[in-house]
Protein backbone atom coordinates (compact mmCIF):
# COMPACT_ATOMS: atom_id res chain seq x y z
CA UNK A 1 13.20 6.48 -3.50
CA UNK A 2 9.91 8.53 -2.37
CA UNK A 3 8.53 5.00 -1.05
CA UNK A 4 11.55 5.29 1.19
CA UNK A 5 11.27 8.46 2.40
CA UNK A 6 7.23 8.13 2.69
CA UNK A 7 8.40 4.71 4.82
CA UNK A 8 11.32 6.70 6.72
CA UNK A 9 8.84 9.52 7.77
CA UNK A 10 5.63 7.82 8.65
CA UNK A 11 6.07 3.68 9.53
CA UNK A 12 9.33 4.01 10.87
CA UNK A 13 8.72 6.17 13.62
CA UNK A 14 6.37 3.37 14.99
CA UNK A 15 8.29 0.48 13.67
CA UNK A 16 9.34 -0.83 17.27
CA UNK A 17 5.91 -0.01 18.31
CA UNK A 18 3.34 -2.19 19.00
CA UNK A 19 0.38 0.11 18.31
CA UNK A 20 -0.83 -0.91 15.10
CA UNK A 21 -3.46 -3.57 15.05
CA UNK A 22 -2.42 -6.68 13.84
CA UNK A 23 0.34 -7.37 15.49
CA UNK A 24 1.52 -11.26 14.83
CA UNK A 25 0.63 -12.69 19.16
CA UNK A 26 3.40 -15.54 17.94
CA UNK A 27 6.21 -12.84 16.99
CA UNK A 28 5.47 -10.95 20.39
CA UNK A 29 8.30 -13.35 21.99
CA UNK A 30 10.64 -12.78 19.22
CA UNK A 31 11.39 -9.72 16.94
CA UNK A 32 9.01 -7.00 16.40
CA UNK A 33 6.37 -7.72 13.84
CA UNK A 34 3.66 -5.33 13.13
CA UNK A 35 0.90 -5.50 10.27
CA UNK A 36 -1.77 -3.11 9.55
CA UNK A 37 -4.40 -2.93 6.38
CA UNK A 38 -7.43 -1.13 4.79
CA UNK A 39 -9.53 -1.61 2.36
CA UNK A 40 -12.29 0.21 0.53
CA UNK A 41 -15.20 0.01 -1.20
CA UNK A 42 -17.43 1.56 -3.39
CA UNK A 43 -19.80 1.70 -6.17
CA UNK A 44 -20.07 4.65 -8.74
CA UNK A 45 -22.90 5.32 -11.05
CA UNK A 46 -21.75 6.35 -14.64
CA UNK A 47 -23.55 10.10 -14.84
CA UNK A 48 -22.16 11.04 -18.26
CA UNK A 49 -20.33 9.48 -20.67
CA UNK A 50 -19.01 11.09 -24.15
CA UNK A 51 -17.56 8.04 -25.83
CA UNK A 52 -16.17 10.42 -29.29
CA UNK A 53 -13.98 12.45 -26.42
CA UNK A 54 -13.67 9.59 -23.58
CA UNK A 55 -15.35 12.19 -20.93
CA UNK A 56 -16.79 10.21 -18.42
CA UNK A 57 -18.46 11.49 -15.16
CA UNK A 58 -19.18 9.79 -12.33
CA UNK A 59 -21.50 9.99 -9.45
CA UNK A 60 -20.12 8.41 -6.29
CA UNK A 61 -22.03 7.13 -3.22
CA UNK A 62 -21.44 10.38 -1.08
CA UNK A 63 -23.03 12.16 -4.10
CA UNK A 64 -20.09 13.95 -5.33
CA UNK A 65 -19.19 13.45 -9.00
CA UNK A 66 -16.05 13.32 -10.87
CA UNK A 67 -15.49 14.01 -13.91
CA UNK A 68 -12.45 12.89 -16.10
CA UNK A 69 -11.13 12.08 -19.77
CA UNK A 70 -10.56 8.18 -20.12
CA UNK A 71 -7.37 7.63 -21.72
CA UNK A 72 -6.41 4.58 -24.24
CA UNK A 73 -5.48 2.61 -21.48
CA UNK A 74 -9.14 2.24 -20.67
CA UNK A 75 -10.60 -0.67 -23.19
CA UNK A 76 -13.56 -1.49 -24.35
CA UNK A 77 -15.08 2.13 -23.25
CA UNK A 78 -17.81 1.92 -26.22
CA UNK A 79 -20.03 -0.80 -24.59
CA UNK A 80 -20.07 1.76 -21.11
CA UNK A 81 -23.58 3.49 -20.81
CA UNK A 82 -24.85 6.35 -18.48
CA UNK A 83 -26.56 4.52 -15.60
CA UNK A 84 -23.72 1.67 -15.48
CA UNK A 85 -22.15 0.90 -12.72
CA UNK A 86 -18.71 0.89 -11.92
CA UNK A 87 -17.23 -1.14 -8.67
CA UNK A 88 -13.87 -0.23 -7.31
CA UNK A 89 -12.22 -2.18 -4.08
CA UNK A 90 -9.18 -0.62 -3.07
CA UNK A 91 -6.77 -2.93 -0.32
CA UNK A 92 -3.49 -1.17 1.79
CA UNK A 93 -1.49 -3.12 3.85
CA UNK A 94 2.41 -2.34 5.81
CA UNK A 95 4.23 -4.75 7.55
CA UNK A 96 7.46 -4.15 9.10
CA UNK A 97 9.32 -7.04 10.43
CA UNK A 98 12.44 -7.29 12.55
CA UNK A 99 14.67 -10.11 11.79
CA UNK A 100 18.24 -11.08 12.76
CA UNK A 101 20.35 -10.49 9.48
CA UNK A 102 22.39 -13.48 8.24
CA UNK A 103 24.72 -10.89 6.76
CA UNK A 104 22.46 -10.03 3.85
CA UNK A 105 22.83 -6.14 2.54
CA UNK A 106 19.72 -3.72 2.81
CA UNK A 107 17.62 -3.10 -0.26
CA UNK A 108 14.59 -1.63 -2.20
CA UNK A 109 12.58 -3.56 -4.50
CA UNK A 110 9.59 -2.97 -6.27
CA UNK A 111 6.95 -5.34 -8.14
CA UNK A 112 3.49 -4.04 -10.23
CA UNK A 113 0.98 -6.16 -11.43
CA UNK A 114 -1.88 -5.14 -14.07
CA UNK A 115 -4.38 -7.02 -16.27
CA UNK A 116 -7.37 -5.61 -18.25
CA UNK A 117 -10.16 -7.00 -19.04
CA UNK A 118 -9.97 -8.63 -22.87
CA UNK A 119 -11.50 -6.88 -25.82
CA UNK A 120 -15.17 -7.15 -25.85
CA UNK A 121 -15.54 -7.45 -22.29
CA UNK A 122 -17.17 -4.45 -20.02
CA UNK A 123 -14.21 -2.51 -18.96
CA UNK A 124 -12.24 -3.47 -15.79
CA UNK A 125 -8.72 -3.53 -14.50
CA UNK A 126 -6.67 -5.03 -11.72
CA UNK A 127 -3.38 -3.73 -10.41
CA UNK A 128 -1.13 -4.27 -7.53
CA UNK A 129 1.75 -2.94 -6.61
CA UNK A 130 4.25 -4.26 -3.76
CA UNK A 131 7.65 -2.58 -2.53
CA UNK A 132 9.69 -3.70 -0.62
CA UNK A 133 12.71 -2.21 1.73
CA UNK A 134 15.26 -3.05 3.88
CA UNK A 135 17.28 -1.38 6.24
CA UNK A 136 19.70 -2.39 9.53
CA UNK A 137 19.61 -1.72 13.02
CA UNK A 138 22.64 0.50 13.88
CA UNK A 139 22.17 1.47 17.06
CA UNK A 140 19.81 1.03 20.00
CA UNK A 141 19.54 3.25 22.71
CA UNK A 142 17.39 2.10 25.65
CA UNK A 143 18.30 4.80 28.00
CA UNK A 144 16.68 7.56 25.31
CA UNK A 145 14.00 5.11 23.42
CA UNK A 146 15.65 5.55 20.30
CA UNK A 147 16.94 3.37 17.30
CA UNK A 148 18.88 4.47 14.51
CA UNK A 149 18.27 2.75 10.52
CA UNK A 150 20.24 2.73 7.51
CA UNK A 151 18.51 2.94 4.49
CA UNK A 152 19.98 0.87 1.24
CA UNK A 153 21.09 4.39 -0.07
CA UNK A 154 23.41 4.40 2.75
CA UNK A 155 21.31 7.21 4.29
CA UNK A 156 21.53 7.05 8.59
CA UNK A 157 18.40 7.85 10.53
CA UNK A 158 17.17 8.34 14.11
CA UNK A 159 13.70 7.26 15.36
CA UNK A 160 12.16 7.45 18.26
CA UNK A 161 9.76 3.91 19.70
CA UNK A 162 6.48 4.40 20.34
CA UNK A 163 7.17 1.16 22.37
CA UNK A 164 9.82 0.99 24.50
CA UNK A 165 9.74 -2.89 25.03
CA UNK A 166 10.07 -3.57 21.76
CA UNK A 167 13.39 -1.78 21.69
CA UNK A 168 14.46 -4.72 23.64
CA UNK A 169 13.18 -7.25 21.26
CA UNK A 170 15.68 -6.11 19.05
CA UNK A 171 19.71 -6.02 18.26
CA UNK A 172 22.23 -3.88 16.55
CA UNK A 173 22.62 -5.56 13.12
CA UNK A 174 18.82 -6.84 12.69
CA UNK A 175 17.27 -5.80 9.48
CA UNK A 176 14.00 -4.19 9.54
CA UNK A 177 11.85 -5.48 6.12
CA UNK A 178 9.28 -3.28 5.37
CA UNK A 179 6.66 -4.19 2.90
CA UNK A 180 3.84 -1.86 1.74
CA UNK A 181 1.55 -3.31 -0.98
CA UNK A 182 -1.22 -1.23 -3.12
CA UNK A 183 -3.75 -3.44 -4.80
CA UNK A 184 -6.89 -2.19 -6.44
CA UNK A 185 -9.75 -3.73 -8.62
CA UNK A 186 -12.04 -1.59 -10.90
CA UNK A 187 -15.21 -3.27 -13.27
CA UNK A 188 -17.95 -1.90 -14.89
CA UNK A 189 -21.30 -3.74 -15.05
CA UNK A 190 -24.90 -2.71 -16.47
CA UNK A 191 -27.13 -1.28 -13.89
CA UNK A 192 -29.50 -4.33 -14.89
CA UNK A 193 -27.09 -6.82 -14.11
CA UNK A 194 -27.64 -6.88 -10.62
């Protein structure tokens, strides 16, 4: 339940609001709809590798360098030399999503995704990992620019819209799905690949 509580805290207090980039121009009739993502990416150069104690260091494009101890996890770390490179794209994205609610309960769901690159391959992994929460309108109050949630642990909460008119948009009973995804890829290549 931390995702909730992150969620709770930090989206919901802009959840009616329109402020995020992204927001859906066909859902600006309707319910609220907001969407916002990120994504980074970088290259690291492998500065030091010990394969006997899986120490690897690594110098990133800022010049700061990192130093860690690979664990198991991490395959193939034999064919890794110092000099290779290491790619890493990380992609964040939120939506939150008023609908009317057929009657359906709230929730919190969560789904993770991983694959590694097969044995005698340069080391790489992908992951991605989507959650997934629902929680009902319970109150609406114009006057103050408030809305109130409840949270599938049956927790009640006030927040206060950063948008006003969206406030309008929506209705006592709506549920509010909120859907936060993580994904990130990581591969190692020889410096003389490229």
């Amino acid at each position: 339940m931390k995702f909730l509580r992150y969620i709770g805290a930090a989206a919901m207090t802009t959840a009616m609001a329109a402020t995020w980039a992204g927001e859906d121009p066909a859902a600006t009739e309707d319910k609220p709809l907001i969407y916002t993502s990120q994504s980074i990416n970088l290259t690291a150069v492998v500065e030091a590798i010990d394969h006997e104690t899986r120490v690897v260091t690594l110098r990133g494009p800022e010049g700061n360098a990192v130093t860690f101890t690979a664990t198991e996890e991490v395959r193939n770390l034999g064919q890794v030399e110092t000099g290779d490179l290491v790619d890493v794209e990380y992609i964040e994205s939120t939506s939150i999503e008023v609908v009317a609610n057929p009657g359906l309960e709230t929730s919190a769901e969560e789904m993770v995704i991983t694959g590694r690159t097969p044995e005698g391959d340069m080391p790489g992994i992908t992951a991605m990992d989507t959650q997934v929460v629902t929680a009902t309108v319970e109150e609406i109050n114009i006057e103050a620019n408030t809305f109130k949630l409840k949270w599938p642990n049956g927790k009640i909460e006030e927040f206060t819209a950063m948008n006003p008119e969206n406030l309008k948009r929506a209705e006592v009973g709506d549920l509010v799905i909120i859907t936060h995804t993580e994904a990130m890829a990581i591969a190692v290549k020889h410096a003389s690949a490229e």
